[in-house]
C-alpha atoms as a PDB file:
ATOM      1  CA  UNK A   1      15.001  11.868  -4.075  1.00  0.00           C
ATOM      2  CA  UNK A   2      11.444  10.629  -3.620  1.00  0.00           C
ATOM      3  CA  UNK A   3       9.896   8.292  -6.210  1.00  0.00           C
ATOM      4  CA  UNK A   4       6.322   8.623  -7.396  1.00  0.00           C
ATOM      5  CA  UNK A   5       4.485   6.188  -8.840  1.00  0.00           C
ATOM      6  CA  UNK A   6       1.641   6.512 -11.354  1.00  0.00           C
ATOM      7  CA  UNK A   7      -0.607   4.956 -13.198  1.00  0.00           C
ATOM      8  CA  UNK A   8      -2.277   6.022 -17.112  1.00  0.00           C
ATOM      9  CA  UNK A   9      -6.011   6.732 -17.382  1.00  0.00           C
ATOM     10  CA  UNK A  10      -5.999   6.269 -21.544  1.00  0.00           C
ATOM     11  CA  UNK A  11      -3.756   3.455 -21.658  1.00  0.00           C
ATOM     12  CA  UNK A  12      -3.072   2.183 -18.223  1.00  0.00           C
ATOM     13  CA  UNK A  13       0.487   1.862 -18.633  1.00  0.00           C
ATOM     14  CA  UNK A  14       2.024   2.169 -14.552  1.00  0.00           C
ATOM     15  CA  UNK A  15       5.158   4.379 -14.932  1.00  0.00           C
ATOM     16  CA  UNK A  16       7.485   5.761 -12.003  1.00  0.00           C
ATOM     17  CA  UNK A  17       9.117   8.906 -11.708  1.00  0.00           C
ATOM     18  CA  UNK A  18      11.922  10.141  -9.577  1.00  0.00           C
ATOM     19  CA  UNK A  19      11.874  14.185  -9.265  1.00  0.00           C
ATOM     20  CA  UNK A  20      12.679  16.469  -5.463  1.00  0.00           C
ATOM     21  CA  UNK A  21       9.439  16.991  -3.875  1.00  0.00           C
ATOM     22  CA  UNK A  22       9.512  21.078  -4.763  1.00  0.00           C
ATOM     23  CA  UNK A  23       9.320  19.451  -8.845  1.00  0.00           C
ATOM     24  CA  UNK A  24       6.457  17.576  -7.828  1.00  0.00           C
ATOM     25  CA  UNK A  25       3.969  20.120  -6.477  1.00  0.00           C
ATOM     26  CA  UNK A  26       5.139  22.233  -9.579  1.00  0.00           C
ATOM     27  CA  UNK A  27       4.918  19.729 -12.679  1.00  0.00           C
ATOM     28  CA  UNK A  28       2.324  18.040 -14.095  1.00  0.00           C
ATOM     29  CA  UNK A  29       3.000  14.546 -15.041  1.00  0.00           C
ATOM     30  CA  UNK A  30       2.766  13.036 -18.705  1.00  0.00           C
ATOM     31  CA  UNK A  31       2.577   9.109 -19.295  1.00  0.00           C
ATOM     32  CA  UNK A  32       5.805   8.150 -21.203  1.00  0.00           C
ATOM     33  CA  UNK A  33       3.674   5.416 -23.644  1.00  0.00           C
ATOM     34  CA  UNK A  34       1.046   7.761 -24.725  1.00  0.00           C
ATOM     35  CA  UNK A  35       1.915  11.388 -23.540  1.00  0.00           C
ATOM     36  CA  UNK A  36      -1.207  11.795 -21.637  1.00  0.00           C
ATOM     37  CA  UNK A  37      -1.830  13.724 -18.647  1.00  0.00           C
ATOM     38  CA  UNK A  38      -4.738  11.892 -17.110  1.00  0.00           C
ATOM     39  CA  UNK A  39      -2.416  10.304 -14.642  1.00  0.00           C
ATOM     40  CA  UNK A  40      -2.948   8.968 -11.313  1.00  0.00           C
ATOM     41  CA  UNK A  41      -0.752   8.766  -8.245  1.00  0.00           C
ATOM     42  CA  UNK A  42      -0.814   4.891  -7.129  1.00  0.00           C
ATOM     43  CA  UNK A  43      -0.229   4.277  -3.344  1.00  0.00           C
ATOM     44  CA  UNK A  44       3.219   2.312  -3.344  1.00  0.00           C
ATOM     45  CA  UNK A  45       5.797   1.011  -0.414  1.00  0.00           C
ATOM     46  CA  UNK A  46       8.500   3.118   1.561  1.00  0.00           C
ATOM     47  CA  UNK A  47      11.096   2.329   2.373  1.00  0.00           C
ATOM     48  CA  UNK A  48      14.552   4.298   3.528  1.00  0.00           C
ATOM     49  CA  UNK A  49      18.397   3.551   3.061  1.00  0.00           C
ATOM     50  CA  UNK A  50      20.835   3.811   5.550  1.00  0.00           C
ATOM     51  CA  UNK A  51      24.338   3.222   6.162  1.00  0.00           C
ATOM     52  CA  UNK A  52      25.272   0.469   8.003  1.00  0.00           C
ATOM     53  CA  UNK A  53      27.846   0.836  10.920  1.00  0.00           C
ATOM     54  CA  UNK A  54      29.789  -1.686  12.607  1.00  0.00           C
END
């Protein structure tokens, strides 16, 4: 499952969520300090796991 990351417009407490991409273009995101919704999605790394086979 994808992980977004997002940042807090009141308090500006950066927070991550993991949720399947169909739950992301459905929910609206609340900041787990202050239970706003004036969040913003912050740009962040990817990266992908794989088995390793020898």
């Amino acid at each position: 499952m994808p992980t977004y990351d997002y940042s807090c417009k009141e308090c500006g407490k950066k927070f991550s969520k993991v949720m399947l991409v169909s739950e992301y273009e459905k929910s609206r995101v609340a900041c787990p300090k202050c239970q706003s919704r004036k969040v913003a999605r912050v740009l962040s790394t990817f990266y992908a796991k794989t088995s390793k086979k020898s």
